[in-house]
PDB file of N, CA and C in Angstrom:
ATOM      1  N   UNK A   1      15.952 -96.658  56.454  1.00  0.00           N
ATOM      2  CA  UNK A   1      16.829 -95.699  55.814  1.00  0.00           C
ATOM      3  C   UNK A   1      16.697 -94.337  56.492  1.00  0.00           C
ATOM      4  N   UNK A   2      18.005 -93.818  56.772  1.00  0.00           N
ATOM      5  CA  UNK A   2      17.606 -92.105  56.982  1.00  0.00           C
ATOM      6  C   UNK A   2      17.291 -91.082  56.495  1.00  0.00           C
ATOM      7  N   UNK A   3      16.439 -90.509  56.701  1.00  0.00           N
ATOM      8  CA  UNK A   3      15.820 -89.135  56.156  1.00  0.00           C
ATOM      9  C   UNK A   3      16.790 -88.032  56.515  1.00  0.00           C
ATOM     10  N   UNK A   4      18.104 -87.873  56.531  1.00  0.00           N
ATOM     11  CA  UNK A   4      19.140 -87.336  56.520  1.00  0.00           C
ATOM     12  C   UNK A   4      20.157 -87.429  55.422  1.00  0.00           C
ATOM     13  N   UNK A   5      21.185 -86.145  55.218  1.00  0.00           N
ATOM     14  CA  UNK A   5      22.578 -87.184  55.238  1.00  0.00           C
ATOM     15  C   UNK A   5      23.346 -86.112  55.286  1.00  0.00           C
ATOM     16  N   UNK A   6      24.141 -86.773  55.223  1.00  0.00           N
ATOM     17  CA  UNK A   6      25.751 -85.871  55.650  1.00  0.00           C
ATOM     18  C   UNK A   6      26.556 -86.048  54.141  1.00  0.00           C
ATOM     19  N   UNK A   7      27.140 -84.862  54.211  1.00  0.00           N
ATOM     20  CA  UNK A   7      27.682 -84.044  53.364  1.00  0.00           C
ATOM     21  C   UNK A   7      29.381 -84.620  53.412  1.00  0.00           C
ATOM     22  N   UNK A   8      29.479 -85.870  53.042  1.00  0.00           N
ATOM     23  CA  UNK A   8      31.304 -86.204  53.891  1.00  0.00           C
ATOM     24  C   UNK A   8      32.283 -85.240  52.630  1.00  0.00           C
ATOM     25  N   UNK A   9      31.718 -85.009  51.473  1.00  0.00           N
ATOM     26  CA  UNK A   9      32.827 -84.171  50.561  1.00  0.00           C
ATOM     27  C   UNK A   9      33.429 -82.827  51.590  1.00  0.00           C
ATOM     28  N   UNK A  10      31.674 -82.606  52.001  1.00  0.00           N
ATOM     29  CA  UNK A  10      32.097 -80.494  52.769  1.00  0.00           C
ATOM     30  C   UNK A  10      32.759 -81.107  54.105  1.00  0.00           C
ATOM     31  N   UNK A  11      32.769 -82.488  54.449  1.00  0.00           N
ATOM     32  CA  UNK A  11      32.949 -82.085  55.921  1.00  0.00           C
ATOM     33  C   UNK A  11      34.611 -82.478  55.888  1.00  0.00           C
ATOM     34  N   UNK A  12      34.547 -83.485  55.074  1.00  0.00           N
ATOM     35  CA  UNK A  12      36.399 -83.879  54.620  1.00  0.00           C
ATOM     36  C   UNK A  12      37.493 -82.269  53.862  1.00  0.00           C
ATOM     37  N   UNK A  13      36.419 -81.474  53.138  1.00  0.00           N
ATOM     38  CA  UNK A  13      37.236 -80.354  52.440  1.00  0.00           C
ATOM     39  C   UNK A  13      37.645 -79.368  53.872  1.00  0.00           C
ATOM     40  N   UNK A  14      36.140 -79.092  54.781  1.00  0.00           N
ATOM     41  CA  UNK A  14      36.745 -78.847  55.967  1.00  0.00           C
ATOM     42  C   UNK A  14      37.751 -78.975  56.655  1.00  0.00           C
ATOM     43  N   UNK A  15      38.217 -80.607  57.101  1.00  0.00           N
ATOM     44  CA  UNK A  15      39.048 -80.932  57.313  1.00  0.00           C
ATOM     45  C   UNK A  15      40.710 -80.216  56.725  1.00  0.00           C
ATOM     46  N   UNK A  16      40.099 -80.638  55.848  1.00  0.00           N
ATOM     47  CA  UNK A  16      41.440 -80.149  54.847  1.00  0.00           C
ATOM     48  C   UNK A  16      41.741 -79.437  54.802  1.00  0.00           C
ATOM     49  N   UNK A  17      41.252 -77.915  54.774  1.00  0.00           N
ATOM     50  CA  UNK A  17      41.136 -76.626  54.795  1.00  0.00           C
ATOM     51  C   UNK A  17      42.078 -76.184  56.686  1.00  0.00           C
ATOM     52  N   UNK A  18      41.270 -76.702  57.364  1.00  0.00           N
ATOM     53  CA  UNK A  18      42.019 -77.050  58.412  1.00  0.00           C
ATOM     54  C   UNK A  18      43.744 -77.082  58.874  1.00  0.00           C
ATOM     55  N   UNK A  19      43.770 -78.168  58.211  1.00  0.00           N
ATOM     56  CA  UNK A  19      45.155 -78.810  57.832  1.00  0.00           C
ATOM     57  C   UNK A  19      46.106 -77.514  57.166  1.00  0.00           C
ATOM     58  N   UNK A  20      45.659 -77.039  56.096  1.00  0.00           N
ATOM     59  CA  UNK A  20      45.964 -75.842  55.321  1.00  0.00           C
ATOM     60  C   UNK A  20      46.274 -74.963  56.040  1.00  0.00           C
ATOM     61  N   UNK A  21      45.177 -74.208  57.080  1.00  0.00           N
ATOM     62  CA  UNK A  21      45.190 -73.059  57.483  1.00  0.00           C
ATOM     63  C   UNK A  21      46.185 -73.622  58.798  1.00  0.00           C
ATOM     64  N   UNK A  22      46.168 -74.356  59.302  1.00  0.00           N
ATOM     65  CA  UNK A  22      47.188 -75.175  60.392  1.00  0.00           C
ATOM     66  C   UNK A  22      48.897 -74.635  59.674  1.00  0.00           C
ATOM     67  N   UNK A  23      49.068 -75.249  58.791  1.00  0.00           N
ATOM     68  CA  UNK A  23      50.344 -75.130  58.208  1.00  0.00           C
ATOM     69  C   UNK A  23      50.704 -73.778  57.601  1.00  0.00           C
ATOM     70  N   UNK A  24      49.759 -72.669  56.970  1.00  0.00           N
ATOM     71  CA  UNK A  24      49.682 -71.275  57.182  1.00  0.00           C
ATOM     72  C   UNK A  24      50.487 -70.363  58.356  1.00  0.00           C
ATOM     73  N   UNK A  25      49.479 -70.673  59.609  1.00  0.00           N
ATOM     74  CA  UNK A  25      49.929 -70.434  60.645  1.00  0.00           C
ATOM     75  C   UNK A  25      51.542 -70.573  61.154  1.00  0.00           C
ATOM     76  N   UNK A  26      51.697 -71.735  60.566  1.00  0.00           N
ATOM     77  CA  UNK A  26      53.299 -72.419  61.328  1.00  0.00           C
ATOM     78  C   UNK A  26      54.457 -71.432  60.023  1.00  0.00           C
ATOM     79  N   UNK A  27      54.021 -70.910  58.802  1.00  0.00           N
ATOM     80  CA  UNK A  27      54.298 -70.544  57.851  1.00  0.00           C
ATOM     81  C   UNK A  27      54.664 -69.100  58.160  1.00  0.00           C
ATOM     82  N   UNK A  28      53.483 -68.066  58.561  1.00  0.00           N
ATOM     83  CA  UNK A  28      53.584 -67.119  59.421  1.00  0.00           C
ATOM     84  C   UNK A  28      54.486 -66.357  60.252  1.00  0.00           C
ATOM     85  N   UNK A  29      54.474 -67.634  61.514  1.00  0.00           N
ATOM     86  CA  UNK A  29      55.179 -67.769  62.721  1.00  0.00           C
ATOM     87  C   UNK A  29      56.751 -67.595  62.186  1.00  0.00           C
ATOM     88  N   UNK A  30      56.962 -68.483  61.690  1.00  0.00           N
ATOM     89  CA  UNK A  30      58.249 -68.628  61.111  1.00  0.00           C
ATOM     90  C   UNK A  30      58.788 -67.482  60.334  1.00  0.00           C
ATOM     91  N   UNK A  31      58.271 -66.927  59.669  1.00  0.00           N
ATOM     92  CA  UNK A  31      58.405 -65.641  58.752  1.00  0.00           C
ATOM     93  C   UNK A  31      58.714 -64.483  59.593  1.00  0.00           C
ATOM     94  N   UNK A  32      57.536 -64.237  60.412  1.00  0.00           N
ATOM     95  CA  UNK A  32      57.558 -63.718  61.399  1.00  0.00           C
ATOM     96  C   UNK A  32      58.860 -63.424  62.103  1.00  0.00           C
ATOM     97  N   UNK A  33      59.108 -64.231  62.885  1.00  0.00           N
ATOM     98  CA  UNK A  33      60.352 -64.998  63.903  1.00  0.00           C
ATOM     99  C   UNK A  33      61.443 -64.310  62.823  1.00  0.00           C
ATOM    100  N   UNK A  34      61.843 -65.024  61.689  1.00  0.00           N
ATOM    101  CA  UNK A  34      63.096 -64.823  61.086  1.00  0.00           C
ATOM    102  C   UNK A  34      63.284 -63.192  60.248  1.00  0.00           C
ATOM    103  N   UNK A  35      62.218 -62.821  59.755  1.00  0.00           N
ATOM    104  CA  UNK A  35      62.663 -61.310  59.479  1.00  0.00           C
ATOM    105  C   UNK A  35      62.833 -60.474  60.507  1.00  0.00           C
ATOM    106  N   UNK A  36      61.608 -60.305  61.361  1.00  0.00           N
ATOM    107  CA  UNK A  36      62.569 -59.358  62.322  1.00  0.00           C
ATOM    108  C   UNK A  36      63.604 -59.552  63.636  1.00  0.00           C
ATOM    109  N   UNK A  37      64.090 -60.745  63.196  1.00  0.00           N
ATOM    110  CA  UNK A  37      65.516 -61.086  64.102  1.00  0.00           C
ATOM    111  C   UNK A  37      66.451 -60.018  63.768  1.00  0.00           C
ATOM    112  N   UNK A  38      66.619 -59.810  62.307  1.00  0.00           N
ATOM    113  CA  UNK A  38      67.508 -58.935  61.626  1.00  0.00           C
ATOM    114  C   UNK A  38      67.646 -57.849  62.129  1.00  0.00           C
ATOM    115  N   UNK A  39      66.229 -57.333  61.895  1.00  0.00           N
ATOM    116  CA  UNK A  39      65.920 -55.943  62.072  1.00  0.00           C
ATOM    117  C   UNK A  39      66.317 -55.457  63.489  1.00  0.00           C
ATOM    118  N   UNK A  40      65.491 -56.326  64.325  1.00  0.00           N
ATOM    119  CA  UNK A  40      66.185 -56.265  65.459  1.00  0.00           C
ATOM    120  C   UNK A  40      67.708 -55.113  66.058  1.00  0.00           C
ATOM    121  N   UNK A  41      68.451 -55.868  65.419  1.00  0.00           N
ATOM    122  CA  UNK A  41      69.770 -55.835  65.885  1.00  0.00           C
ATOM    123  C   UNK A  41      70.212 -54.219  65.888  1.00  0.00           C
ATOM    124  N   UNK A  42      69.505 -53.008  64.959  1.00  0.00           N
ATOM    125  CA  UNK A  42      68.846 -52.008  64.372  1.00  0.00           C
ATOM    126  C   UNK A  42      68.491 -50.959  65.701  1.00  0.00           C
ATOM    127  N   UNK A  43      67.791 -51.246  66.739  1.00  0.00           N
ATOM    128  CA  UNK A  43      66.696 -50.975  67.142  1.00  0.00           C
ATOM    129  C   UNK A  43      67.545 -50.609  68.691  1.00  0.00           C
ATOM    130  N   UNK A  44      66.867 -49.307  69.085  1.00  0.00           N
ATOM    131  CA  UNK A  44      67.466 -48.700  70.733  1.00  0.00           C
ATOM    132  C   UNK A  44      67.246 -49.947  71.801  1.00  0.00           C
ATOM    133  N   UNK A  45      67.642 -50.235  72.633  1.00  0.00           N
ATOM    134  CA  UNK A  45      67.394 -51.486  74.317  1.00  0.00           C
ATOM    135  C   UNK A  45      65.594 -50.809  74.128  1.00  0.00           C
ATOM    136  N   UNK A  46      65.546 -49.613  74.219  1.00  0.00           N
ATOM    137  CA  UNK A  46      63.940 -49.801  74.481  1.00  0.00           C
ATOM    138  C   UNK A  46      62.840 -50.161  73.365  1.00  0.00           C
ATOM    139  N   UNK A  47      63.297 -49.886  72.626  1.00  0.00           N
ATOM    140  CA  UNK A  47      62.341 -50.782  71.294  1.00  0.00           C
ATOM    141  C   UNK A  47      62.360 -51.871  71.156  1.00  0.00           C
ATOM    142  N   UNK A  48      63.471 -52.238  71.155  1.00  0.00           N
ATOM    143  CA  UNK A  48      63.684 -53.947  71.236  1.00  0.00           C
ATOM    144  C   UNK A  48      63.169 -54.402  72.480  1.00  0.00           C
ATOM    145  N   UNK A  49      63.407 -54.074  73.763  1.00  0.00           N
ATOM    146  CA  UNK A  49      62.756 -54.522  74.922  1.00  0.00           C
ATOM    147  C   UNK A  49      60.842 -54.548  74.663  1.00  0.00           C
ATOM    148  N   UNK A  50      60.702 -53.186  74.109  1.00  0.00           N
ATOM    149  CA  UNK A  50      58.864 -52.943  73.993  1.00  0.00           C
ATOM    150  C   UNK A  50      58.533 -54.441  72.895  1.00  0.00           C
ATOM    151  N   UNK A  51      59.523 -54.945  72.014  1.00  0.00           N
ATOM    152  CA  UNK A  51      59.121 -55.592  70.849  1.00  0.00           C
ATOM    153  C   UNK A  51      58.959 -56.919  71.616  1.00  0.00           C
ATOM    154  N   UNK A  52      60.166 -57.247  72.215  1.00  0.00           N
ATOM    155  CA  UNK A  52      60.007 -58.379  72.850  1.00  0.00           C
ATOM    156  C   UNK A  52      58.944 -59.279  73.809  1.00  0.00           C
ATOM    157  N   UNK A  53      58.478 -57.552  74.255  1.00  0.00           N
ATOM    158  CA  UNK A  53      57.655 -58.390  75.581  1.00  0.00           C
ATOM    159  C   UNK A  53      56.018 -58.664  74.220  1.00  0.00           C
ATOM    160  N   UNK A  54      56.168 -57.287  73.203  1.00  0.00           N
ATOM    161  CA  UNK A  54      54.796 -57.931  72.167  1.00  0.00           C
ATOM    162  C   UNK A  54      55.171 -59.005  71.816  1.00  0.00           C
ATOM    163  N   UNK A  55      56.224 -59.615  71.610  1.00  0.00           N
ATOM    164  CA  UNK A  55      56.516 -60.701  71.265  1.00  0.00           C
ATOM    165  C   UNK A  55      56.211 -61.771  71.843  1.00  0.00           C
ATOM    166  N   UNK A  56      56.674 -61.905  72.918  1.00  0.00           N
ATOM    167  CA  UNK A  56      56.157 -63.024  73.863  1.00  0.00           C
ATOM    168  C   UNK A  56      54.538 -63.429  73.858  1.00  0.00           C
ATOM    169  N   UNK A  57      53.658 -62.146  73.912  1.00  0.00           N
ATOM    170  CA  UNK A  57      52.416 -62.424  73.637  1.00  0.00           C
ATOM    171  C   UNK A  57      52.004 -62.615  72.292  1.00  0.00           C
ATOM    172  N   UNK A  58      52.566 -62.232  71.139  1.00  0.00           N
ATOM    173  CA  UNK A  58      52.218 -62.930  70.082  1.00  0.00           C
ATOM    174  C   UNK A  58      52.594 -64.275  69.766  1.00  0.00           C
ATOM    175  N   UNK A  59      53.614 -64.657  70.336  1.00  0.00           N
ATOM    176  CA  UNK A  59      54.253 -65.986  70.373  1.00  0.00           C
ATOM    177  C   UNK A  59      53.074 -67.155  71.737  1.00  0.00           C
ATOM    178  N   UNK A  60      52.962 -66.990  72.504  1.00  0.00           N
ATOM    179  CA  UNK A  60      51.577 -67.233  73.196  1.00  0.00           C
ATOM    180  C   UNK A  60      50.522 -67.474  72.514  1.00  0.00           C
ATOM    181  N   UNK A  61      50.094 -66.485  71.942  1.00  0.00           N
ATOM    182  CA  UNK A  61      48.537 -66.183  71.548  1.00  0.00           C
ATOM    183  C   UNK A  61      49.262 -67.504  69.780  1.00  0.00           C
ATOM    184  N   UNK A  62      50.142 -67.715  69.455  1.00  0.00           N
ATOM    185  CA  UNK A  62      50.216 -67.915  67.950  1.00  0.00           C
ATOM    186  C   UNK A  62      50.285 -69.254  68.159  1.00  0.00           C
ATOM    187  N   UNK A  63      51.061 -70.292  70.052  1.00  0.00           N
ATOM    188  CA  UNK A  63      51.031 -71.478  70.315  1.00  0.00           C
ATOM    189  C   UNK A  63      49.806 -71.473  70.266  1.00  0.00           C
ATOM    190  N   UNK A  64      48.769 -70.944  70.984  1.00  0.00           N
ATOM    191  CA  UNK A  64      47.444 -71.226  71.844  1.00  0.00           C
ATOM    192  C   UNK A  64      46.239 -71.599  70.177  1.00  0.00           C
ATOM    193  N   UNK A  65      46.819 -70.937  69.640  1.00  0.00           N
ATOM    194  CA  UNK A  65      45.955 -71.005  68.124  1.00  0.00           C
ATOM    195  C   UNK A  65      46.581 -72.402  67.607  1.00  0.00           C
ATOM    196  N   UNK A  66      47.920 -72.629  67.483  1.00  0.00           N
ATOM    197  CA  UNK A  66      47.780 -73.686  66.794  1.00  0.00           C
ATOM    198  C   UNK A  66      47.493 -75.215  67.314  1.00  0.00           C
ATOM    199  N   UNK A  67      47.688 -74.864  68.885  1.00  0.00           N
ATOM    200  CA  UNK A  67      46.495 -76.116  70.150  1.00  0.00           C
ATOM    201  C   UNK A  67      44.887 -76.251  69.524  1.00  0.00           C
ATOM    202  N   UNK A  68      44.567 -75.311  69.828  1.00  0.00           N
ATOM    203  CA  UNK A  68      43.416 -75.124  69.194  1.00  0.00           C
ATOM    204  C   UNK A  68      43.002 -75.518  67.771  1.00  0.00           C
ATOM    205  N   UNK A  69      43.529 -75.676  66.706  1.00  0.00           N
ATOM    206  CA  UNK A  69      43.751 -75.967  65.711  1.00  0.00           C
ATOM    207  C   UNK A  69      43.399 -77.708  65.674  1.00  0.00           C
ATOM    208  N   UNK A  70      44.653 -78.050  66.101  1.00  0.00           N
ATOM    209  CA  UNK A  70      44.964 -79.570  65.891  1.00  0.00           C
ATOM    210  C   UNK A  70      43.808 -79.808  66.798  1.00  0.00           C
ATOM    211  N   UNK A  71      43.392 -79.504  68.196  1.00  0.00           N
ATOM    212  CA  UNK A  71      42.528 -79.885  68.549  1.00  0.00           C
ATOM    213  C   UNK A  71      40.733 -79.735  67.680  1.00  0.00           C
ATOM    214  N   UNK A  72      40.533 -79.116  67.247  1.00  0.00           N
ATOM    215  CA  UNK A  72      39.746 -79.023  66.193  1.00  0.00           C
ATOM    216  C   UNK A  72      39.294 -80.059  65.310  1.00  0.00           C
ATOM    217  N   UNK A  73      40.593 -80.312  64.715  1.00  0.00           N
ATOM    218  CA  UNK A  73      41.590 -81.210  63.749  1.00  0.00           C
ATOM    219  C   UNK A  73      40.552 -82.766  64.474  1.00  0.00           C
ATOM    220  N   UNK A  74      41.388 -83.280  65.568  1.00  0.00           N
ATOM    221  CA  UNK A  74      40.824 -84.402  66.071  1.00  0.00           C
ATOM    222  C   UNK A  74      39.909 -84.413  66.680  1.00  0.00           C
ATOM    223  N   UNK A  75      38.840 -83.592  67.052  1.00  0.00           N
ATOM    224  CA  UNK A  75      37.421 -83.397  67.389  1.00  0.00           C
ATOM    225  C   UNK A  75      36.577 -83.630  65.832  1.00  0.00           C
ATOM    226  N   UNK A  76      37.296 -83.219  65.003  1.00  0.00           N
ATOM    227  CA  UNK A  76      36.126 -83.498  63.949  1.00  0.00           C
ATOM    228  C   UNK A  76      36.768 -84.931  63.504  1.00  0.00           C
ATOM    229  N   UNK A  77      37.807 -85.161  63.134  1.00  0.00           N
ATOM    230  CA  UNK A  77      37.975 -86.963  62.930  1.00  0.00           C
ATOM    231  C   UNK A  77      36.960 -87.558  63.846  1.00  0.00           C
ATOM    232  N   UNK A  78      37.211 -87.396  65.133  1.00  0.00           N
ATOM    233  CA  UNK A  78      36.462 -88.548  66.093  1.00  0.00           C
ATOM    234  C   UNK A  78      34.877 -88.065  65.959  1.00  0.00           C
ATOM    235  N   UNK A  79      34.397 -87.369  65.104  1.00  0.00           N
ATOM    236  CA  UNK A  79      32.990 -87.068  65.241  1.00  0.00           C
ATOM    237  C   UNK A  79      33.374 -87.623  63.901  1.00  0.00           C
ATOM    238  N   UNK A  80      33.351 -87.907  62.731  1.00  0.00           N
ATOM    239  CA  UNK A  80      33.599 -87.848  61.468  1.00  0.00           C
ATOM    240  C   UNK A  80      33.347 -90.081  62.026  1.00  0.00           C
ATOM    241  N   UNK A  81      34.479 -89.920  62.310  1.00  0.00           N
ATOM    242  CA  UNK A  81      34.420 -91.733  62.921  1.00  0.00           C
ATOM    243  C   UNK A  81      33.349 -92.600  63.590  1.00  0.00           C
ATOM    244  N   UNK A  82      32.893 -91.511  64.972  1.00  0.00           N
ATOM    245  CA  UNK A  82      32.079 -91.946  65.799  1.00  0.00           C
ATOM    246  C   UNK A  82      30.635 -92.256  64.711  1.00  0.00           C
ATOM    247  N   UNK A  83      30.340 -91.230  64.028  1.00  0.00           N
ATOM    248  CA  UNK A  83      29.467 -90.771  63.253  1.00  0.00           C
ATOM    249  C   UNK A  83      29.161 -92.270  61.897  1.00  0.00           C
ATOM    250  N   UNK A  84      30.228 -92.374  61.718  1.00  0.00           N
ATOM    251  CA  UNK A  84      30.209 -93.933  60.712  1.00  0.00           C
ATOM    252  C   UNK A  84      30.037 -95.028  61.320  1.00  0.00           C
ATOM    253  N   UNK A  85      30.537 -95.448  62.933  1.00  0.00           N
ATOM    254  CA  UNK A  85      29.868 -96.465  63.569  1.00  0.00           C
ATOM    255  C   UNK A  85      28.921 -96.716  63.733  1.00  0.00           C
ATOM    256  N   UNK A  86      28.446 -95.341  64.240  1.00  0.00           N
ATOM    257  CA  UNK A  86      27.017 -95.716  64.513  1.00  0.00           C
ATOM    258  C   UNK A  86      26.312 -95.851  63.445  1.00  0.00           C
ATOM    259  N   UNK A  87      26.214 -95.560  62.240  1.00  0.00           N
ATOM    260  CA  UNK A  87      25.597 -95.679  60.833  1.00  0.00           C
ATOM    261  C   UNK A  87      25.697 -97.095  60.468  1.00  0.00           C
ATOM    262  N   UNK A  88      26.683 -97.491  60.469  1.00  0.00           N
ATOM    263  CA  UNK A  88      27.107 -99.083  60.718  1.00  0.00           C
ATOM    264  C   UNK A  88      26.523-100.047  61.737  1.00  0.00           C
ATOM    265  N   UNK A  89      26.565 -99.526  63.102  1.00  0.00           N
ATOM    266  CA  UNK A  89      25.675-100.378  64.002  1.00  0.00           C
ATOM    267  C   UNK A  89      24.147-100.517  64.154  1.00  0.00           C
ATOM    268  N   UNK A  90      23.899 -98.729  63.444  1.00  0.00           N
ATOM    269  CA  UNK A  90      22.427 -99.415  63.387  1.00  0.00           C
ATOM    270  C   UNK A  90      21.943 -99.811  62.418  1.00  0.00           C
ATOM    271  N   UNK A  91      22.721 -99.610  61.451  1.00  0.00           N
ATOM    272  CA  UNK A  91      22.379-100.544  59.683  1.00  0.00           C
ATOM    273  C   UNK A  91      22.408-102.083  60.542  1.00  0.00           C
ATOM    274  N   UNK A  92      23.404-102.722  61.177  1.00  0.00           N
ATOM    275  CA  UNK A  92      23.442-104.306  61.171  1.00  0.00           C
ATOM    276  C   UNK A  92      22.273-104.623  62.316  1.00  0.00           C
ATOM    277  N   UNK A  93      21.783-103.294  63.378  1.00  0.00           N
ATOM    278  CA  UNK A  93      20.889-104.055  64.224  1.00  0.00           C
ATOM    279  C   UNK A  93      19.638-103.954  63.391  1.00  0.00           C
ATOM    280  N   UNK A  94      19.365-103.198  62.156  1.00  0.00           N
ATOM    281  CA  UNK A  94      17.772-103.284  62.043  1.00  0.00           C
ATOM    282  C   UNK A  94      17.627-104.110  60.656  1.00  0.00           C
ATOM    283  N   UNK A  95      19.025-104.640  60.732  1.00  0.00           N
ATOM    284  CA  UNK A  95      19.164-105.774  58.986  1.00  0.00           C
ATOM    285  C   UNK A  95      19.149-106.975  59.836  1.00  0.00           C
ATOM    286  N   UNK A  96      18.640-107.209  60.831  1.00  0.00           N
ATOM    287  CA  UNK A  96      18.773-108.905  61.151  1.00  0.00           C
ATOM    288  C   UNK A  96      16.968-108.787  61.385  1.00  0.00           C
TER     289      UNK A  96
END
């Protein structure tokens, strides 16, 4: 038996939380994006030009987060998985 254990409630709420703050983000973005389209229209060639190019880098920096994210996402499944095989393989090699 192991003199360990793992916590799968905190590491699944993790997960989840994840997922949450994932769909936040895309929530954001979108909000983001659609109010100041409006405003926009408002605004001198050089404000709108200065907004745009912040834009581009917030739009960058807001993909690069949500890569990061999902990748997260399936780094902890496959540790979450890997993690139960082996609990499994060495339960059946030291039960024979």
């Amino acid at each position: 038996m192991p003199t360990y254990t793992v916590n799968w409630a905190a590491f699944n709420e993790v997960l989840d939380q994840l997922s949450v703050l994932q769909k936040e983000i895309n929530t954001l973005n979108a909000q983001y994006s659609s109010g100041n389209s409006s405003a926009l229209q408002e605004w001198t060639s050089e404000a709108r030009d200065a907004f745009h190019a912040s834009e581009l880098q917030w739009t960058t920096a807001a993909s690069s987060m949500e890569q990061q994210a999902a990748l997260v996402q399936q780094t902890a499944d496959k540790c979450r998985d890997e993690y139960q095989h082996a609990v499994q393989y060495g339960t059946q090699l030291w039960s024979k």
